[in-house]
C-alpha atoms as a PDB file:
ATOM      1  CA  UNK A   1       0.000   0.000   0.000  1.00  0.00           C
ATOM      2  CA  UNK A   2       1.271   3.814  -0.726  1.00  0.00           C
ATOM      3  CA  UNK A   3       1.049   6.317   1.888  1.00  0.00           C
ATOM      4  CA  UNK A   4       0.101   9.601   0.524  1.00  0.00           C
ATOM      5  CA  UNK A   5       2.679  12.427   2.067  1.00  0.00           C
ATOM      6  CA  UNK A   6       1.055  15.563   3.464  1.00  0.00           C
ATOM      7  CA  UNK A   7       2.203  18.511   1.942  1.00  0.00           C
ATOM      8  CA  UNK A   8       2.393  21.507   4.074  1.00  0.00           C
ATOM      9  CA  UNK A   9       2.447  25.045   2.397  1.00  0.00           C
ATOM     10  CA  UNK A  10       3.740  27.996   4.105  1.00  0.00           C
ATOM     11  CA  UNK A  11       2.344  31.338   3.893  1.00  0.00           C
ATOM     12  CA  UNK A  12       4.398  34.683   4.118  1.00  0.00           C
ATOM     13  CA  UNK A  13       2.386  37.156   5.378  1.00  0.00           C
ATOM     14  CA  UNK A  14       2.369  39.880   3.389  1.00  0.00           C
ATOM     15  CA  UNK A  15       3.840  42.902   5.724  1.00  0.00           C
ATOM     16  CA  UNK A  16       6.723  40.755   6.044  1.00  0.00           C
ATOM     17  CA  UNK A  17       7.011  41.031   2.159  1.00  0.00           C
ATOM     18  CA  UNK A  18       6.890  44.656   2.011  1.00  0.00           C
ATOM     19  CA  UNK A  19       9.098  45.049   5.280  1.00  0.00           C
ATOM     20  CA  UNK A  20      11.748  42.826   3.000  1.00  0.00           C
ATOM     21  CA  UNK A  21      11.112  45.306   0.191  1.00  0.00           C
ATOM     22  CA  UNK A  22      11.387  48.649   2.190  1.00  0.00           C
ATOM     23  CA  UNK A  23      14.674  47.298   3.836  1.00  0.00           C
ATOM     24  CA  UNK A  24      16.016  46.687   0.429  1.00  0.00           C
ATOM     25  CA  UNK A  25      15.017  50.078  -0.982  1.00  0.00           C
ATOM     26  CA  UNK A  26      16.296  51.596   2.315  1.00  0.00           C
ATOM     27  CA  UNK A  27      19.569  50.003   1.407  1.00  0.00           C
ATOM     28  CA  UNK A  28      19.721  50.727  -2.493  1.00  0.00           C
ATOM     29  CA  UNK A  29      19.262  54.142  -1.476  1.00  0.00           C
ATOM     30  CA  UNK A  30      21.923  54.895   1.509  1.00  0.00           C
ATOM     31  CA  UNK A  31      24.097  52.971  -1.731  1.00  0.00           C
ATOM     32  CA  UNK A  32      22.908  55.494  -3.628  1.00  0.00           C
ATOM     33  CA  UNK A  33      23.604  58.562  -1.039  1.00  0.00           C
ATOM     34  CA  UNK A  34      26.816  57.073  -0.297  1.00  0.00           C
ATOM     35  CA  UNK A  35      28.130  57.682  -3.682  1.00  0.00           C
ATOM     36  CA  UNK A  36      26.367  60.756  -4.873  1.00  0.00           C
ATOM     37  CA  UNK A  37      28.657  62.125  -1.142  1.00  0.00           C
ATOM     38  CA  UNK A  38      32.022  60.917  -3.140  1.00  0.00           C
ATOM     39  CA  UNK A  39      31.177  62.299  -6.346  1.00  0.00           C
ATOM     40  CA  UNK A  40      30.690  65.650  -5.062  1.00  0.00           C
ATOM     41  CA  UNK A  41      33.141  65.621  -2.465  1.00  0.00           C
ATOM     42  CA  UNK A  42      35.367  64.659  -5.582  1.00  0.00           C
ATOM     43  CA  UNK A  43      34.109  67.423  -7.341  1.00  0.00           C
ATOM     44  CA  UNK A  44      34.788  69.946  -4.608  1.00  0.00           C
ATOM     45  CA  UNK A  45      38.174  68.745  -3.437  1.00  0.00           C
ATOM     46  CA  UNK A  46      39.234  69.092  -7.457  1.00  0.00           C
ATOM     47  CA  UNK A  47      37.739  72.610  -7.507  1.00  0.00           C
ATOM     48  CA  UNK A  48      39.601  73.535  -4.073  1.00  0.00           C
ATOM     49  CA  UNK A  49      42.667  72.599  -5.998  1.00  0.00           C
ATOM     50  CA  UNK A  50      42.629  74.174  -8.744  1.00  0.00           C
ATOM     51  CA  UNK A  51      41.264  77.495  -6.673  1.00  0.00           C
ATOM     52  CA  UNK A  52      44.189  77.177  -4.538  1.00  0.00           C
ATOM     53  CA  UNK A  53      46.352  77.745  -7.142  1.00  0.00           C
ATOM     54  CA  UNK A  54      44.125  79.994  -9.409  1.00  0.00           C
ATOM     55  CA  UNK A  55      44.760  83.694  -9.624  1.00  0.00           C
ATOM     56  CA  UNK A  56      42.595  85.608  -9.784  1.00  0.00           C
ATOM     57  CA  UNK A  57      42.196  88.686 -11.033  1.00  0.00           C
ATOM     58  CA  UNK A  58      39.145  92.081 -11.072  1.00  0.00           C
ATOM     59  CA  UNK A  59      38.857  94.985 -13.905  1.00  0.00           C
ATOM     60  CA  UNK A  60      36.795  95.115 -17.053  1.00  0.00           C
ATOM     61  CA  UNK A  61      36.659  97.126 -20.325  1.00  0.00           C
ATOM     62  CA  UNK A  62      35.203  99.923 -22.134  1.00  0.00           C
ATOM     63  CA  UNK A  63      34.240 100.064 -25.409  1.00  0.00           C
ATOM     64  CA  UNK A  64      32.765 102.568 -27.881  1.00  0.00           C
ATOM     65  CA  UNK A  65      32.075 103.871 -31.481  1.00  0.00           C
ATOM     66  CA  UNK A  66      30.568 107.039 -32.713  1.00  0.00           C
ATOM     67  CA  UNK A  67      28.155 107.354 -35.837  1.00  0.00           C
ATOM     68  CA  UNK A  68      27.743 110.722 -37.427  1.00  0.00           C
ATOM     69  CA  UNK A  69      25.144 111.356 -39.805  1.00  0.00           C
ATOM     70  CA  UNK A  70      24.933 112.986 -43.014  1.00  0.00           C
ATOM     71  CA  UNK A  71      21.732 115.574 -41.501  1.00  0.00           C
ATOM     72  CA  UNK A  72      21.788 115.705 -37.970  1.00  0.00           C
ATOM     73  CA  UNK A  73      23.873 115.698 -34.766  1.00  0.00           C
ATOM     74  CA  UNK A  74      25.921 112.378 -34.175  1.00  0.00           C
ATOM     75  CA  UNK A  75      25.226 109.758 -31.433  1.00  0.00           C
ATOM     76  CA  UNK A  76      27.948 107.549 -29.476  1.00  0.00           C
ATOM     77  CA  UNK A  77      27.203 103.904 -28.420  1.00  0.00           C
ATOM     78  CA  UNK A  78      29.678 102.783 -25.589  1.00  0.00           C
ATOM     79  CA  UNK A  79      29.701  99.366 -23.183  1.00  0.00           C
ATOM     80  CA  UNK A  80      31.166  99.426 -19.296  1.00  0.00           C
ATOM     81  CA  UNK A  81      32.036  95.457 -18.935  1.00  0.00           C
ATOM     82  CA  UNK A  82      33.157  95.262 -15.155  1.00  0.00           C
ATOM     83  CA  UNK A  83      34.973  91.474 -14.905  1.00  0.00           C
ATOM     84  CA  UNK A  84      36.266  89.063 -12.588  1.00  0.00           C
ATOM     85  CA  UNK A  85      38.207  85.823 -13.407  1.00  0.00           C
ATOM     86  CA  UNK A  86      40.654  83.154 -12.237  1.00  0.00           C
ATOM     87  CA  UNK A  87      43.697  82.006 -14.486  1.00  0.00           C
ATOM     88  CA  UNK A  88      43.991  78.442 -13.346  1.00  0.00           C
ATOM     89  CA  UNK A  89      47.300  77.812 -14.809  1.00  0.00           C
ATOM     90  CA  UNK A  90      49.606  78.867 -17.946  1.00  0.00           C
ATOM     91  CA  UNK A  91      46.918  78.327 -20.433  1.00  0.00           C
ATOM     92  CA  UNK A  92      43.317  78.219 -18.701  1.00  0.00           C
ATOM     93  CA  UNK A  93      41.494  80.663 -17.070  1.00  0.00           C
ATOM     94  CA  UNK A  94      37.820  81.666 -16.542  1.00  0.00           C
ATOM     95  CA  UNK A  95      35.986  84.631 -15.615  1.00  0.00           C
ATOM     96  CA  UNK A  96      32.143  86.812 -15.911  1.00  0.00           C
ATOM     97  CA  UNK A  97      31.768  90.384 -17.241  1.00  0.00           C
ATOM     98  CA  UNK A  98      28.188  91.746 -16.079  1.00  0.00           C
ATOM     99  CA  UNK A  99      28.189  94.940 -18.001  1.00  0.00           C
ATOM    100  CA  UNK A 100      25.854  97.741 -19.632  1.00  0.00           C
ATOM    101  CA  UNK A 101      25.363  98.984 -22.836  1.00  0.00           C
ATOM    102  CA  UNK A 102      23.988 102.309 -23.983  1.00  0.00           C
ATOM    103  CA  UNK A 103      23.198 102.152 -28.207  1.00  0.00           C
ATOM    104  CA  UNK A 104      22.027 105.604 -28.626  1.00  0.00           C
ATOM    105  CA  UNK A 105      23.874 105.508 -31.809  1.00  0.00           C
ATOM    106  CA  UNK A 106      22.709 101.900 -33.029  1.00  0.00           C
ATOM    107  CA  UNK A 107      26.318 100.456 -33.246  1.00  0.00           C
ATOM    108  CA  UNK A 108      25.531  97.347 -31.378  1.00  0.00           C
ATOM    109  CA  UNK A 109      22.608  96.268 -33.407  1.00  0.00           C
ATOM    110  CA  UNK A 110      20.346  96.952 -29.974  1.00  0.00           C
ATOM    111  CA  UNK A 111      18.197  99.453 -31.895  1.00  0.00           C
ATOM    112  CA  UNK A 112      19.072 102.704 -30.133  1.00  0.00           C
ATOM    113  CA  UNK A 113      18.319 101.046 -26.993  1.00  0.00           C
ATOM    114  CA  UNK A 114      20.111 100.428 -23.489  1.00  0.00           C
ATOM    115  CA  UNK A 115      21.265  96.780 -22.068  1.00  0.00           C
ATOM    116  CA  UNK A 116      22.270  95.020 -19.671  1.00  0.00           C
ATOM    117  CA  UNK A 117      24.994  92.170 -20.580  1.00  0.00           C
ATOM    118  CA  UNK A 118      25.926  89.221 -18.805  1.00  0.00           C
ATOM    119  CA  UNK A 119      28.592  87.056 -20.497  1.00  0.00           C
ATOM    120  CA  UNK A 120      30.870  84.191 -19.142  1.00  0.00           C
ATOM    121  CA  UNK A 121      33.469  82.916 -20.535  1.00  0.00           C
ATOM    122  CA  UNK A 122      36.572  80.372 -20.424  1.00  0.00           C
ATOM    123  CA  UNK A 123      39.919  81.687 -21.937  1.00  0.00           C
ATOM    124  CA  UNK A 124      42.406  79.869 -23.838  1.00  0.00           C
ATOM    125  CA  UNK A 125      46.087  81.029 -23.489  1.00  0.00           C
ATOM    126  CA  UNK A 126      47.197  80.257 -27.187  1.00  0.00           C
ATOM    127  CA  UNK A 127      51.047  82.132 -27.140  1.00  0.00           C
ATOM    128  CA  UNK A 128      53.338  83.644 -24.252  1.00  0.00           C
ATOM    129  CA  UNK A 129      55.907  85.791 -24.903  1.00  0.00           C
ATOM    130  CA  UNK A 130      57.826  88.065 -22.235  1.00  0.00           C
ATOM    131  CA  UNK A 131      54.835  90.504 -21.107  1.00  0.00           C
ATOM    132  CA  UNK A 132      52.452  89.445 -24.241  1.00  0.00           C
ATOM    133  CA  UNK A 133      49.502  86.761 -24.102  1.00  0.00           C
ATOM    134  CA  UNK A 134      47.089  86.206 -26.826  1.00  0.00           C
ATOM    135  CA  UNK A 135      44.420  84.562 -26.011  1.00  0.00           C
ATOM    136  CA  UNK A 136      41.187  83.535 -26.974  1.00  0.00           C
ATOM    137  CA  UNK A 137      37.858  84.250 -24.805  1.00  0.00           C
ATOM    138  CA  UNK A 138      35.217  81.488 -25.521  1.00  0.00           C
ATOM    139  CA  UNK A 139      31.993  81.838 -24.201  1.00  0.00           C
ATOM    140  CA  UNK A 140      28.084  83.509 -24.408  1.00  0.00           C
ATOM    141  CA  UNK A 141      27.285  87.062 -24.276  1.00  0.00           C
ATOM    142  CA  UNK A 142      23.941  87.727 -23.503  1.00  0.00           C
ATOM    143  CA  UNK A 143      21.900  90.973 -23.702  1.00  0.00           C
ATOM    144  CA  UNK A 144      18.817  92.322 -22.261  1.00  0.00           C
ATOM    145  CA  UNK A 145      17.515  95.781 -22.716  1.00  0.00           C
ATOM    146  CA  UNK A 146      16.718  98.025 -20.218  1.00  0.00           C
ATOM    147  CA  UNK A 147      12.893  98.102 -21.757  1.00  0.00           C
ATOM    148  CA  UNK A 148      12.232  94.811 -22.518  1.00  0.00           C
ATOM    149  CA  UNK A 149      12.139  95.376 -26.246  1.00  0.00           C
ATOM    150  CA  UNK A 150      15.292  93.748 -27.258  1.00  0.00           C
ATOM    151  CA  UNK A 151      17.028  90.098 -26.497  1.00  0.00           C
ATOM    152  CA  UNK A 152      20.296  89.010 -28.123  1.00  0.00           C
ATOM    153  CA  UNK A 153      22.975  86.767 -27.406  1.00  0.00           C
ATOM    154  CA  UNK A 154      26.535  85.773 -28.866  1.00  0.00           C
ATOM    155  CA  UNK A 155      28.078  82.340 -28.999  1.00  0.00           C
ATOM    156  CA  UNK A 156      31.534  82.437 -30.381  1.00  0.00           C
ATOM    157  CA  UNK A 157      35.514  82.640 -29.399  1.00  0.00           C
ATOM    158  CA  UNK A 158      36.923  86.773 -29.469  1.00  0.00           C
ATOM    159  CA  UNK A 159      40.844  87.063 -29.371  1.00  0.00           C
ATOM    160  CA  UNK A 160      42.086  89.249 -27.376  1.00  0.00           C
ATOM    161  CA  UNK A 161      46.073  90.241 -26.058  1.00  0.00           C
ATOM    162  CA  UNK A 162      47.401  91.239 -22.771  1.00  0.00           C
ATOM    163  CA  UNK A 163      50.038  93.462 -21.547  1.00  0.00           C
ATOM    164  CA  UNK A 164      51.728  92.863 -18.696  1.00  0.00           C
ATOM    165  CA  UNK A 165      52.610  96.007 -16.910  1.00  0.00           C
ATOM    166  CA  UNK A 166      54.255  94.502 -14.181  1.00  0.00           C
ATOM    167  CA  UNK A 167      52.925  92.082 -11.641  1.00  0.00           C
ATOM    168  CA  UNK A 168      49.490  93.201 -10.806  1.00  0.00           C
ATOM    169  CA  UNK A 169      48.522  95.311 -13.515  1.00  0.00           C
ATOM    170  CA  UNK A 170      47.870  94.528 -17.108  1.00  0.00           C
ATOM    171  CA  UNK A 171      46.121  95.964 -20.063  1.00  0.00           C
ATOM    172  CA  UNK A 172      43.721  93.859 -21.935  1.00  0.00           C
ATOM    173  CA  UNK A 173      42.374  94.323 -25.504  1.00  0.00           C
ATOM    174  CA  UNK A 174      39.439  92.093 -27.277  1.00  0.00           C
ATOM    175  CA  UNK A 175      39.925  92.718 -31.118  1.00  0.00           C
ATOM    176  CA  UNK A 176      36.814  90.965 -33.318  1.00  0.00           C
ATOM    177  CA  UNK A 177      34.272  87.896 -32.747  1.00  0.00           C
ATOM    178  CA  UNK A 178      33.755  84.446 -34.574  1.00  0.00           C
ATOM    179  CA  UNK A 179      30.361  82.237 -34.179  1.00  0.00           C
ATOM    180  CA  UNK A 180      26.684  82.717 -34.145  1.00  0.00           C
ATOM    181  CA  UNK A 181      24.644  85.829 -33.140  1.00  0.00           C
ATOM    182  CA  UNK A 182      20.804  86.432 -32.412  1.00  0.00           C
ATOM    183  CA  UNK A 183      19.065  89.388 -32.253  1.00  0.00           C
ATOM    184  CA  UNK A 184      15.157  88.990 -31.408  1.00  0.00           C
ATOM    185  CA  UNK A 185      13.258  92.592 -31.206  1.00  0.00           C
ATOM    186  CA  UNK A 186      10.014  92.931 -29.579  1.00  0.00           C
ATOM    187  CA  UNK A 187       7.181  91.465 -32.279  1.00  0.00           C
ATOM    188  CA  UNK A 188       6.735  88.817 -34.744  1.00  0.00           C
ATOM    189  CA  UNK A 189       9.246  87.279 -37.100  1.00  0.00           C
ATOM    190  CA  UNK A 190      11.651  89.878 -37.096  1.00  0.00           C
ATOM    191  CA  UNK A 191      14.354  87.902 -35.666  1.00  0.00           C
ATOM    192  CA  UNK A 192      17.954  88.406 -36.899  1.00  0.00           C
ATOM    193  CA  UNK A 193      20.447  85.703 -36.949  1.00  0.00           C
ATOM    194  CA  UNK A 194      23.756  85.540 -38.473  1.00  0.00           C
ATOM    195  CA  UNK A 195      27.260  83.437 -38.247  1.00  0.00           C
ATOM    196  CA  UNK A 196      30.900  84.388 -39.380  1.00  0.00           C
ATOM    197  CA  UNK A 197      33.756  86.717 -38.373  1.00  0.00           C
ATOM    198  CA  UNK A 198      33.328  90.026 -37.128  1.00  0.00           C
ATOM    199  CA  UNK A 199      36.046  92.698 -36.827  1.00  0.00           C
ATOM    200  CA  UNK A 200      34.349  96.639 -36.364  1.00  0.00           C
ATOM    201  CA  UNK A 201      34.770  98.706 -33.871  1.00  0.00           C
ATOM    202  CA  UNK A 202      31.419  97.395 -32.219  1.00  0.00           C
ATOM    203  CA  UNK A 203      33.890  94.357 -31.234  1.00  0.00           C
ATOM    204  CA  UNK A 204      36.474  96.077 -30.059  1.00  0.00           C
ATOM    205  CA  UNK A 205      37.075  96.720 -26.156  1.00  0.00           C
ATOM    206  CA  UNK A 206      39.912  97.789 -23.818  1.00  0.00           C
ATOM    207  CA  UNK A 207      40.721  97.363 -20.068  1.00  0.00           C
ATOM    208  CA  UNK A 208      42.782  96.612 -17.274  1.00  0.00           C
ATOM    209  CA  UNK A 209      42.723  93.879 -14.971  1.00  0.00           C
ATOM    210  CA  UNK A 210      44.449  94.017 -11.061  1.00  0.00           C
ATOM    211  CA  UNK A 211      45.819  90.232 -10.515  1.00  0.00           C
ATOM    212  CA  UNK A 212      45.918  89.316  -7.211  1.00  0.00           C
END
């Protein structure tokens, strides 16, 4: 004769189920927390080294162009570009300008109007010689007017050269601009857009910089 076995099925209640899951997503996410703590304290100790032996450096440019008509008086368009930066090493630096612009004359395509600019940028250290850099400026300008009427931005590399005067004091030149340019005036499809090289005296600036 065969005995027929009793089989015996266990049932796991189900809050001990979920108490298994919420121990497991507890643990996924202190993983998780754990490493998101190394990346940025990664992140901060490389920025803490290359700040501790950054320069850095305050100033800012001027720049300005006059248009005389052939019937009427003649109007001047000039830019104040305050800036601060750090020169991490020989050949990289970076640095903001957070300027203003007053276009009474129409020279920086803002149409007659005043701006405000705000433009960071990383700069490339290309050639040293004794007291002479050239370098190139890489970034985005961007432009707001004081009315609301106007919104433009550049995205592009400008040369530029400095002097150094002697330790702490240099003069700083930005001659020209290469790469895109928008222009969008208050309405409807009148949007201006353009792309190439750009050398008038609407992209040319001078300045000094203090280097700590």
């Amino acid at each position: 004769m065969q005995k027929n076995s009793d089989k015996t099925i266990q049932l796991i209640p189900k809050k001990t189920i979920f108490a298994a899951k919420s121990n497991s997503l507890s643990l996924l996410t202190l993983k998780n927390k754990k490493i998101m703590k190394k990346i940025l304290m990664t992140l901060v100790m490389g920025m803490m080294a290359l700040t501790m032996n950054a320069q850095m450096y305050i100033g800012g440019g001027i720049g300005f162009q006059s248009v005389t008509p052939e019937v009427g008086d003649g109007e001047t368009s000039y830019k104040l570009l305050p800036e601060i930066g750090m020169q991490f090493n020989d050949q990289w630096g970076a640095g903001i300008q957070i300027g203003y612009i007053s276009d009474k004359a129409g020279a920086y395509g803002l149409g007659a109007e005043s701006a405000f600019i705000f433009a960071p940028y990383a700069r490339y250290t290309a050639l040293k010689f004794k007291n002479v850099n050239l370098f190139l400026d890489g970034g985005l300008d961007y432009y707001q007017s004081t009315k609301g009427k106007v919104t433009a931005f550049d995205l592009g590399v400008k040369p530029g050269v400095a002097v150094n005067l002697n330790e702490k004091l240099s003069f700083v030149a930005h001659i020209g601009f290469f790469g895109y340019s928008s222009l969008d005036p208050d309405g409807d499809n009148n949007n201006i857009t353009s792309f190439g090289l750009d050398v008038d005296g609407s992209e040319l600036t001078f300045g000094l910089y203090y280097n700590f």
